[in-house]
PDB file of N, CA and C in Angstrom:
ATOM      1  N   UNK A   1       6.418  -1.762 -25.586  1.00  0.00           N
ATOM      2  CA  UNK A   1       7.089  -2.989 -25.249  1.00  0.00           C
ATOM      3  C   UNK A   1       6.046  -4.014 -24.792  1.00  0.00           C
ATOM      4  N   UNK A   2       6.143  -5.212 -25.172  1.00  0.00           N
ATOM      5  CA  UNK A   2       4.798  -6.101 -24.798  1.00  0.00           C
ATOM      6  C   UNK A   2       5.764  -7.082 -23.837  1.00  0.00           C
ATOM      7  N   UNK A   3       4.625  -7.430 -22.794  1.00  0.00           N
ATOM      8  CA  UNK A   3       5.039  -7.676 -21.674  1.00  0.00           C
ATOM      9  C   UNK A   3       5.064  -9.475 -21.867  1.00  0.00           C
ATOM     10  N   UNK A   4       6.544  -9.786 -21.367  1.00  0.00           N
ATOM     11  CA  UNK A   4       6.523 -11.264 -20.941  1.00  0.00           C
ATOM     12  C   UNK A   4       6.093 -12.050 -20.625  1.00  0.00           C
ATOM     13  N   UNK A   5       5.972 -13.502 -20.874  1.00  0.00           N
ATOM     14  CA  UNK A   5       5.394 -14.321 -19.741  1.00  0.00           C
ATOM     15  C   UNK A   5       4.932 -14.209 -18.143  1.00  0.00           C
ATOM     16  N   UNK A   6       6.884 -14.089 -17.827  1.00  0.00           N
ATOM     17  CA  UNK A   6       7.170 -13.510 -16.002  1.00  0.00           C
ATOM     18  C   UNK A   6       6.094 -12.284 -15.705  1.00  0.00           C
ATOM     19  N   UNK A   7       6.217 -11.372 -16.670  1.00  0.00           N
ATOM     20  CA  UNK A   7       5.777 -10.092 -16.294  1.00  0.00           C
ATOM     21  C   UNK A   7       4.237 -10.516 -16.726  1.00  0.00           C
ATOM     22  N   UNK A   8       3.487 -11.062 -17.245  1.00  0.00           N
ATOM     23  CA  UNK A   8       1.992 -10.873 -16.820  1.00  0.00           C
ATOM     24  C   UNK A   8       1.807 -11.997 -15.653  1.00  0.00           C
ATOM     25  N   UNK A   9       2.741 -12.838 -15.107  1.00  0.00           N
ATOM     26  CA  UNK A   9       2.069 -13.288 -14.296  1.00  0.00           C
ATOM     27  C   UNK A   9       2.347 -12.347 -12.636  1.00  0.00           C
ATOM     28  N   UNK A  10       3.717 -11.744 -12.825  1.00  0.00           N
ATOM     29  CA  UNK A  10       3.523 -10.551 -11.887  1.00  0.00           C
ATOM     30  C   UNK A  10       2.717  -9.381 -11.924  1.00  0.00           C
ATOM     31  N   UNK A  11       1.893  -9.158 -13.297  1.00  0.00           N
ATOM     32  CA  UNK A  11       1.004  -8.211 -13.050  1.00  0.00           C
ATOM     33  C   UNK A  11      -0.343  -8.649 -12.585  1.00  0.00           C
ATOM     34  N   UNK A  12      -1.024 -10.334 -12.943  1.00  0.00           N
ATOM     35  CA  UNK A  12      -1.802 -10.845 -11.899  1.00  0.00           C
ATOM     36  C   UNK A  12      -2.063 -11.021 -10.946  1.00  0.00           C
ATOM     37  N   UNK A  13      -0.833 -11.002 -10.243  1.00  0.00           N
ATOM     38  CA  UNK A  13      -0.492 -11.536  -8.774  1.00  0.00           C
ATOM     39  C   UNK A  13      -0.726 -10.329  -7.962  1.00  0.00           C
ATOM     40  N   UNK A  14       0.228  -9.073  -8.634  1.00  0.00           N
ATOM     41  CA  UNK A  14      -0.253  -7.648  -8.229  1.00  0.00           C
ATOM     42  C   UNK A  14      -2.108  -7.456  -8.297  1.00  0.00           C
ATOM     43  N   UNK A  15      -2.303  -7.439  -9.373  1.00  0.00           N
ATOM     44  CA  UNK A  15      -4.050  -6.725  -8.941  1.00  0.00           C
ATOM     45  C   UNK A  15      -4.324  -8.179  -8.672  1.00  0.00           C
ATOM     46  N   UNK A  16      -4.267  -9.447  -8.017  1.00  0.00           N
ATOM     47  CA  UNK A  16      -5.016 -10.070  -7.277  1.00  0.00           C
ATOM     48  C   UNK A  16      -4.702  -9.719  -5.700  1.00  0.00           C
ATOM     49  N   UNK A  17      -3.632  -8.854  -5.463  1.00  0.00           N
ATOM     50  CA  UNK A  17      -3.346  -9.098  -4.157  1.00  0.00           C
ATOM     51  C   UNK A  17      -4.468  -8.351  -3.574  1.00  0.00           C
ATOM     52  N   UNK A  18      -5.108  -9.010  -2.237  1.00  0.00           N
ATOM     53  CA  UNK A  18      -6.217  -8.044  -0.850  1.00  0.00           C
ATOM     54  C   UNK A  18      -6.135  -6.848  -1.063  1.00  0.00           C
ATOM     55  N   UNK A  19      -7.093  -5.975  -1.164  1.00  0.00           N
ATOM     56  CA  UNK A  19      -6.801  -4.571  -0.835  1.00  0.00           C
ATOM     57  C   UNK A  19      -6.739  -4.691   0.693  1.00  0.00           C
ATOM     58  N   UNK A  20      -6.476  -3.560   1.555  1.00  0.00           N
ATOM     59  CA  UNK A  20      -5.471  -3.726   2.788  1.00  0.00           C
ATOM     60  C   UNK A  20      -6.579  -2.213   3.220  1.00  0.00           C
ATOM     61  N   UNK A  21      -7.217  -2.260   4.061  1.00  0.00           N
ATOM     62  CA  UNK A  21      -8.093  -1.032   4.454  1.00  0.00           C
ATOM     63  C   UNK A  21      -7.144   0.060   5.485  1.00  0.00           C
ATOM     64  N   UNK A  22      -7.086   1.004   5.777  1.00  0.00           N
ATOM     65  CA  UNK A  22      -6.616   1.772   6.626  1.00  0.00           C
ATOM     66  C   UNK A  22      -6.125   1.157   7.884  1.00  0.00           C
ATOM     67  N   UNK A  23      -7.311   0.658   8.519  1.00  0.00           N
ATOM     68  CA  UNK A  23      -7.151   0.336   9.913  1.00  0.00           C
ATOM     69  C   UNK A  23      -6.477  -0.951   9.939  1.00  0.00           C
ATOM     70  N   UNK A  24      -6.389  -1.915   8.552  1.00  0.00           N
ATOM     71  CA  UNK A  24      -5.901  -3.245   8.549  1.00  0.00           C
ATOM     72  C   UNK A  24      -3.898  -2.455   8.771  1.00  0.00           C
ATOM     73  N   UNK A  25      -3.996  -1.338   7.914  1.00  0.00           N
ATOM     74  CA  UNK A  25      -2.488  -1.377   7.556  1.00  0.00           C
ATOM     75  C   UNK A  25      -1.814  -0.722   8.867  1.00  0.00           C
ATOM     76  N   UNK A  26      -2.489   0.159  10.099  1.00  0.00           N
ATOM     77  CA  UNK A  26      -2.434   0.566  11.064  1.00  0.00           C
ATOM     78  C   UNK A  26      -2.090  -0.361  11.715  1.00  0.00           C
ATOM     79  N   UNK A  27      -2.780  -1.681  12.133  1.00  0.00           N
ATOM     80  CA  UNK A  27      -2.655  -2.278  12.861  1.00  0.00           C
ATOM     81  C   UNK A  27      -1.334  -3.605  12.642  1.00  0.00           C
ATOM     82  N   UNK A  28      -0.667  -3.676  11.059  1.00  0.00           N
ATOM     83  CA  UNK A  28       0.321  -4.420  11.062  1.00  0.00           C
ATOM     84  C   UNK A  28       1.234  -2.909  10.618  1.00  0.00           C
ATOM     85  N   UNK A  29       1.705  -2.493  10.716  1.00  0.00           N
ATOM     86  CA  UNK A  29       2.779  -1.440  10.967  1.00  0.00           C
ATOM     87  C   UNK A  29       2.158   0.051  11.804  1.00  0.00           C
ATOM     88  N   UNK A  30       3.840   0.288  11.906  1.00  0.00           N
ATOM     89  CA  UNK A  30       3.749   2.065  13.246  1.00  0.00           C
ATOM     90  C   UNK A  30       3.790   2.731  12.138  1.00  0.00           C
ATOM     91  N   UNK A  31       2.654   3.495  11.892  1.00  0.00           N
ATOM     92  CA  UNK A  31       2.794   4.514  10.911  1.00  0.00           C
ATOM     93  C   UNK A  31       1.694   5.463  11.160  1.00  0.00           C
ATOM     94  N   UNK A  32       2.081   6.827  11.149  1.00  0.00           N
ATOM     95  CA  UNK A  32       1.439   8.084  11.333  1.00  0.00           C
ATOM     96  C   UNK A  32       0.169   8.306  10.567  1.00  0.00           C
ATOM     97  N   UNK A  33      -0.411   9.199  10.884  1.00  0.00           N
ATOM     98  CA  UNK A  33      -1.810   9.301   9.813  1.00  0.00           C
ATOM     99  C   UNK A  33      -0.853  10.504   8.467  1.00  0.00           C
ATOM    100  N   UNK A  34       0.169  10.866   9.033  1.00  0.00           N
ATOM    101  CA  UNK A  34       1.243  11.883   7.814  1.00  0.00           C
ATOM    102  C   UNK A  34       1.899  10.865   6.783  1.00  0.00           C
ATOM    103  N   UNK A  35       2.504   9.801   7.305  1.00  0.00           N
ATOM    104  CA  UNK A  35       2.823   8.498   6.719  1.00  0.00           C
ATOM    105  C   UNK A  35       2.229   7.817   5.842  1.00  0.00           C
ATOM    106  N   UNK A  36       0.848   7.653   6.418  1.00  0.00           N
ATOM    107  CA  UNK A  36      -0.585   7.408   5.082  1.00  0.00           C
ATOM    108  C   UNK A  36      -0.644   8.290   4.504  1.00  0.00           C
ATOM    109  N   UNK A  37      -1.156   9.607   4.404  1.00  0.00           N
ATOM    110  CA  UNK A  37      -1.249  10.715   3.418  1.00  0.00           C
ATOM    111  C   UNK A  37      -0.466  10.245   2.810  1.00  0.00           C
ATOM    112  N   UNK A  38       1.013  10.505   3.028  1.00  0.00           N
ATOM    113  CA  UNK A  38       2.153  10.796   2.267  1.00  0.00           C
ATOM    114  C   UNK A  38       1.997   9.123   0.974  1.00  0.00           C
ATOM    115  N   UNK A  39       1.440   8.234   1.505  1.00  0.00           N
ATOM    116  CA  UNK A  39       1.632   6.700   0.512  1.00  0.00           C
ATOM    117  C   UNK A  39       0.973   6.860  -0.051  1.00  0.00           C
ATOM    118  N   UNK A  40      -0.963   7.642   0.627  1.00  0.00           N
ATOM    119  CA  UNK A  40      -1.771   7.567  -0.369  1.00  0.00           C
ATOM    120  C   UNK A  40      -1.875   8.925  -1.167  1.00  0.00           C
ATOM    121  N   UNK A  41      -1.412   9.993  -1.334  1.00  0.00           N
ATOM    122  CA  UNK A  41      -1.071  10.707  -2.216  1.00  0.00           C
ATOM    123  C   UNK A  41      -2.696  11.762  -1.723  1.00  0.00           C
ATOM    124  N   UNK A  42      -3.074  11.682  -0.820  1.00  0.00           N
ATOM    125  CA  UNK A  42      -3.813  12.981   0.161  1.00  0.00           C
ATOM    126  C   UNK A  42      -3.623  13.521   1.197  1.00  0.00           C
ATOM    127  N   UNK A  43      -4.410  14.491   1.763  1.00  0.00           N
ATOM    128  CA  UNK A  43      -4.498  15.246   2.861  1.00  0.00           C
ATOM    129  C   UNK A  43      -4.344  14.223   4.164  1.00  0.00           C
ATOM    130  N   UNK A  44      -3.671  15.019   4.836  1.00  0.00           N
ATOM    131  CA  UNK A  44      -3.742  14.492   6.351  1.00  0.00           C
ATOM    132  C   UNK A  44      -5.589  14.186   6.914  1.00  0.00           C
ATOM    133  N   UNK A  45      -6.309  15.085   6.350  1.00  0.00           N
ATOM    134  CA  UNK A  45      -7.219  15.564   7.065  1.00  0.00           C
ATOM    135  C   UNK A  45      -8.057  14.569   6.570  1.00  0.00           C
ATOM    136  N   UNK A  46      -8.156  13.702   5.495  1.00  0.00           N
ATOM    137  CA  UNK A  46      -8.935  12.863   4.380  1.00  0.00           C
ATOM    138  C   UNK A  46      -8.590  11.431   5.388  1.00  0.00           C
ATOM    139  N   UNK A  47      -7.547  11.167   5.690  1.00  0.00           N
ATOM    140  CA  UNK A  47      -7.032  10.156   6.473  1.00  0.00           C
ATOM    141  C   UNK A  47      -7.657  10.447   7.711  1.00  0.00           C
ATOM    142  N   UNK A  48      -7.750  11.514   8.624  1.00  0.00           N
ATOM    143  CA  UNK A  48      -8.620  11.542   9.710  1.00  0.00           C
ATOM    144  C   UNK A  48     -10.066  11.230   9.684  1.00  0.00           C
ATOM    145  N   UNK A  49     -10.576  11.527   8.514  1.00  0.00           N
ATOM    146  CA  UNK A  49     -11.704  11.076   8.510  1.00  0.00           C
ATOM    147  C   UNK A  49     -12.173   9.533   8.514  1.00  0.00           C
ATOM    148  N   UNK A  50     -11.078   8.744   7.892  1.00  0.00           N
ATOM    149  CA  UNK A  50     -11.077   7.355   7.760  1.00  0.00           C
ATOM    150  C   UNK A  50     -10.883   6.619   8.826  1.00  0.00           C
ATOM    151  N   UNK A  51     -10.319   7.350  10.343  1.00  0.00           N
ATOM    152  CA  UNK A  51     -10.553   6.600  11.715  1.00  0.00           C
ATOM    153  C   UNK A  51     -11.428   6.827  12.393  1.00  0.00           C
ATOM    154  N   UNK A  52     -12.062   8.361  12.027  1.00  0.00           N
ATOM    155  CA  UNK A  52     -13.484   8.789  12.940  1.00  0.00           C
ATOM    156  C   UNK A  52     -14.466   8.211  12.918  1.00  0.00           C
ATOM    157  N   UNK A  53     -15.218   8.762  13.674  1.00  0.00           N
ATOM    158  CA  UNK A  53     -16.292   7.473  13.982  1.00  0.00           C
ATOM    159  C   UNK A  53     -17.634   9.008  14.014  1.00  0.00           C
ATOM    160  N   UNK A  54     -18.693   8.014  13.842  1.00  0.00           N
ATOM    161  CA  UNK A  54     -19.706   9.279  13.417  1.00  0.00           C
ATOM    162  C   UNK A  54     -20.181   9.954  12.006  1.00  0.00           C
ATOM    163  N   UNK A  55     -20.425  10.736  12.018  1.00  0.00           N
ATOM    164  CA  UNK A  55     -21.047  11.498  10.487  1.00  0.00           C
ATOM    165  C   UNK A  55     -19.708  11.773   9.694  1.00  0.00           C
ATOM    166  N   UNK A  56     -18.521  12.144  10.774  1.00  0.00           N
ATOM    167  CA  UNK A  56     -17.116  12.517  10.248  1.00  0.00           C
ATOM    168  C   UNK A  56     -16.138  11.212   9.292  1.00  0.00           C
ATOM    169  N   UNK A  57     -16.921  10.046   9.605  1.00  0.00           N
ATOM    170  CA  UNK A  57     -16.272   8.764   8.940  1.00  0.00           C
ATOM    171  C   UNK A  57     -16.641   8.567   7.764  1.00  0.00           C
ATOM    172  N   UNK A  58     -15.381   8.627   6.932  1.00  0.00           N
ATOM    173  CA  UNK A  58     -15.433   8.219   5.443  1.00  0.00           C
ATOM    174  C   UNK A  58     -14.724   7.144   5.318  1.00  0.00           C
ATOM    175  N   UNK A  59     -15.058   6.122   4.142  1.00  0.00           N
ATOM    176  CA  UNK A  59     -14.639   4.977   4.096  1.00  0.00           C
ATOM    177  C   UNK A  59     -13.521   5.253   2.911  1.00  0.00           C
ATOM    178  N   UNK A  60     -12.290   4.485   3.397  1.00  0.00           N
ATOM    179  CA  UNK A  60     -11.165   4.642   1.866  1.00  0.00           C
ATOM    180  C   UNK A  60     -11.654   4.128   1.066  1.00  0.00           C
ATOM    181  N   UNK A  61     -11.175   4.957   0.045  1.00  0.00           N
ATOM    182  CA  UNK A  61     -11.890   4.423  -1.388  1.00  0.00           C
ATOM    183  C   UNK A  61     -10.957   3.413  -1.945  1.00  0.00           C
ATOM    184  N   UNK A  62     -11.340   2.777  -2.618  1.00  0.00           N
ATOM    185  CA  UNK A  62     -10.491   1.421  -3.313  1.00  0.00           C
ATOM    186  C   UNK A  62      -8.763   1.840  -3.937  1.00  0.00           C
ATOM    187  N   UNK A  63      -8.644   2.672  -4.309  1.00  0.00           N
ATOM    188  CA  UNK A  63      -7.495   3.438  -4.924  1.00  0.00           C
ATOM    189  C   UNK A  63      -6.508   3.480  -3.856  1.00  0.00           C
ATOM    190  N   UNK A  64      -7.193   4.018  -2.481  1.00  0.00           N
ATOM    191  CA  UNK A  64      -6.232   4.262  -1.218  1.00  0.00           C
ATOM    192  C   UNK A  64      -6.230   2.634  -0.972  1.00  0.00           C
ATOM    193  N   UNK A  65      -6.803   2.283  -0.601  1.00  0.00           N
ATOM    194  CA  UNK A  65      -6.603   0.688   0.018  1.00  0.00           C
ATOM    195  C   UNK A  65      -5.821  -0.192  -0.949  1.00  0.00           C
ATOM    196  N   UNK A  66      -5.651   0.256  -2.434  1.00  0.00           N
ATOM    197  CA  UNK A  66      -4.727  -0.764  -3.226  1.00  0.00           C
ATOM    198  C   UNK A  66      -3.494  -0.124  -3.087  1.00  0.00           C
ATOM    199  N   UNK A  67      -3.109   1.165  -3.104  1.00  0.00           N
ATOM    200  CA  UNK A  67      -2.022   1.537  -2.348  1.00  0.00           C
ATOM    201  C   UNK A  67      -1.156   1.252  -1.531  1.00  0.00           C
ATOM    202  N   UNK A  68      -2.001   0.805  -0.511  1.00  0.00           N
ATOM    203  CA  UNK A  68      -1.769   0.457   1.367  1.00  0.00           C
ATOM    204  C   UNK A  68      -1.836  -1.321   0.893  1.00  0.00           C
ATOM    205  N   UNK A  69      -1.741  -1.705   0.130  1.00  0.00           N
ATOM    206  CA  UNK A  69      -1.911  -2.937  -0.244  1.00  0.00           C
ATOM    207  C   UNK A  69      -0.177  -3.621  -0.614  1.00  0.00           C
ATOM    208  N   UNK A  70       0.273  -2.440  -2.102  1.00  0.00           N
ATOM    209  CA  UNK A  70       1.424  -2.654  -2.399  1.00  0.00           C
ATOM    210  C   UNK A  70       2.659  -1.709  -1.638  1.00  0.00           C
ATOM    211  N   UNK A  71       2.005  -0.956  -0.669  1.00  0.00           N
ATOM    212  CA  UNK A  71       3.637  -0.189   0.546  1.00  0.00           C
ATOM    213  C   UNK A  71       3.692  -1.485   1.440  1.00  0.00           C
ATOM    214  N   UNK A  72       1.891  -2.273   1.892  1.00  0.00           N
ATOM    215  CA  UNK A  72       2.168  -3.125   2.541  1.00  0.00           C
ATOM    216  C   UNK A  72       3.018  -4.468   2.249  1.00  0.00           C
ATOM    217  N   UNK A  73       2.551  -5.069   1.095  1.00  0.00           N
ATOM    218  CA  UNK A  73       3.763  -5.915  -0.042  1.00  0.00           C
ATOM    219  C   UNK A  73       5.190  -5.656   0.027  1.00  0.00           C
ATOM    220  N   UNK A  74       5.427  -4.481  -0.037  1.00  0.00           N
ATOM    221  CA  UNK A  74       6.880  -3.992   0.056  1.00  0.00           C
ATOM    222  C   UNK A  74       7.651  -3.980   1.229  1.00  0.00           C
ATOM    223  N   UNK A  75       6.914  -3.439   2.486  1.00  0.00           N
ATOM    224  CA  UNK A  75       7.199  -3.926   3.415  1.00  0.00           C
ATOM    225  C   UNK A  75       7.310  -5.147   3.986  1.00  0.00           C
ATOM    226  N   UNK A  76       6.443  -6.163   3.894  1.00  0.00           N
ATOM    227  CA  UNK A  76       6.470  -7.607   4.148  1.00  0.00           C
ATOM    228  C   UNK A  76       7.910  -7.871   3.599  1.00  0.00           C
ATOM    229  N   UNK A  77       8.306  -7.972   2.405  1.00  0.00           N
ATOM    230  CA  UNK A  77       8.870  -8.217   1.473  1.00  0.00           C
ATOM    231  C   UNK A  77      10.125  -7.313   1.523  1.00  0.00           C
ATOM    232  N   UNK A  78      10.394  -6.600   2.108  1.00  0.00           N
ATOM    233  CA  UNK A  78      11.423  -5.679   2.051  1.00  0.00           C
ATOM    234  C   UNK A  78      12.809  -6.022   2.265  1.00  0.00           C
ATOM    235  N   UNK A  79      12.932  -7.164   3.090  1.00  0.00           N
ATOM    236  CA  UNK A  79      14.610  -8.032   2.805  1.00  0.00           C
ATOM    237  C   UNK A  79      14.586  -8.301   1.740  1.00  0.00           C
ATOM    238  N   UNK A  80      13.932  -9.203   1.226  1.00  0.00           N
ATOM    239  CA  UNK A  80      14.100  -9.632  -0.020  1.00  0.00           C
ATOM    240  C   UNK A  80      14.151  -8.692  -1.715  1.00  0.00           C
ATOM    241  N   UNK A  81      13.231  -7.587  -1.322  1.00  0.00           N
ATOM    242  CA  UNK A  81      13.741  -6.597  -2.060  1.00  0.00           C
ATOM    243  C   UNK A  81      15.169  -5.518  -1.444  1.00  0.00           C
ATOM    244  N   UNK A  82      15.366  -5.621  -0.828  1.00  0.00           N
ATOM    245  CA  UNK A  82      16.599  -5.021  -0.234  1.00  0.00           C
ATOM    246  C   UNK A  82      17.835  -5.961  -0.914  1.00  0.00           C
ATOM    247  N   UNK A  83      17.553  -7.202  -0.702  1.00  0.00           N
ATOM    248  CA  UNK A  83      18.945  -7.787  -1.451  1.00  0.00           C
ATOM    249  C   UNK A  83      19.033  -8.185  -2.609  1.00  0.00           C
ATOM    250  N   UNK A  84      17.433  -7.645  -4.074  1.00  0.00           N
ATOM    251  CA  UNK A  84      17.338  -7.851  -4.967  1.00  0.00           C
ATOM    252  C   UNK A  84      18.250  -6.669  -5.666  1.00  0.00           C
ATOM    253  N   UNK A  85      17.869  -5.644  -4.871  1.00  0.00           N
ATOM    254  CA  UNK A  85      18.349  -3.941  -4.925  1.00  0.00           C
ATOM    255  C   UNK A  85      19.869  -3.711  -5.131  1.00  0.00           C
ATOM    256  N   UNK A  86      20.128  -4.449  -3.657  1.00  0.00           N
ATOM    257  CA  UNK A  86      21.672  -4.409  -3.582  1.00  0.00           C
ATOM    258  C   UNK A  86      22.438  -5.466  -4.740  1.00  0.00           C
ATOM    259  N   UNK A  87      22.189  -6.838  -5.163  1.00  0.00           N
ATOM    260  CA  UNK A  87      22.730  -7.147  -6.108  1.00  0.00           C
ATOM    261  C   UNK A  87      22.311  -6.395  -7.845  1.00  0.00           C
ATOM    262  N   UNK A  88      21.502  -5.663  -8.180  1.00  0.00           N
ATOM    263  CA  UNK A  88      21.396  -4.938  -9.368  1.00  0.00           C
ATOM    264  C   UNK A  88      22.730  -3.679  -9.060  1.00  0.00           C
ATOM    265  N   UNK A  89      22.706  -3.381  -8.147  1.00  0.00           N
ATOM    266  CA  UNK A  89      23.688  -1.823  -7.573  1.00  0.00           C
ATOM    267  C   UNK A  89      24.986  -2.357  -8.052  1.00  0.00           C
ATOM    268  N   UNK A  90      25.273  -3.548  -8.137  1.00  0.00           N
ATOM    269  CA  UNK A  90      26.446  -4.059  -8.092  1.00  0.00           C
ATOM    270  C   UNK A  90      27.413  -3.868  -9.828  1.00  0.00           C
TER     271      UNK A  90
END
């Protein structure tokens, strides 16, 4: 299926949006380091490493941070997809 007008300019808008780093998405929502795993599709333990500090600190890799980019999108945005949702249900 080849994609629309609408739809490539929503697929621009998507990969232009910020990637969103760990500690950025921590600090605008309450969410667990189980909560991240669970969005970014790893270990609890991979996410601990991404707040430690020391030899134990690994930096998210771009994949996790575009992730935490579009849960963060969704969330911002989540009335408005909530009542896009509810009128398709209809």
């Amino acid at each position: 299926m080849r994609l629309n007008h609408t739809q490539i300019e929503l697929l621009d808008r998507f990969l232009a949006l910020p990637l969103v780093s760990p500690d950025e998405f921590v600090a605008r929502w309450s969410v667990s380091y189980r909560q991240i795993s669970q969005i970014c599709c790893c270990s609890i333990s991979t996410v601990e490493h991404w707040f430690s500090d020391g030899t134990a600190h690994r930096p998210a890799a771009r994949s996790y941070q575009r992730l935490l980019a579009i849960v963060d999108f969704l969330l911002v945005h989540s009335v408005e997809i909530d009542y896009i949702w509810r009128l398709l249900q209809t």
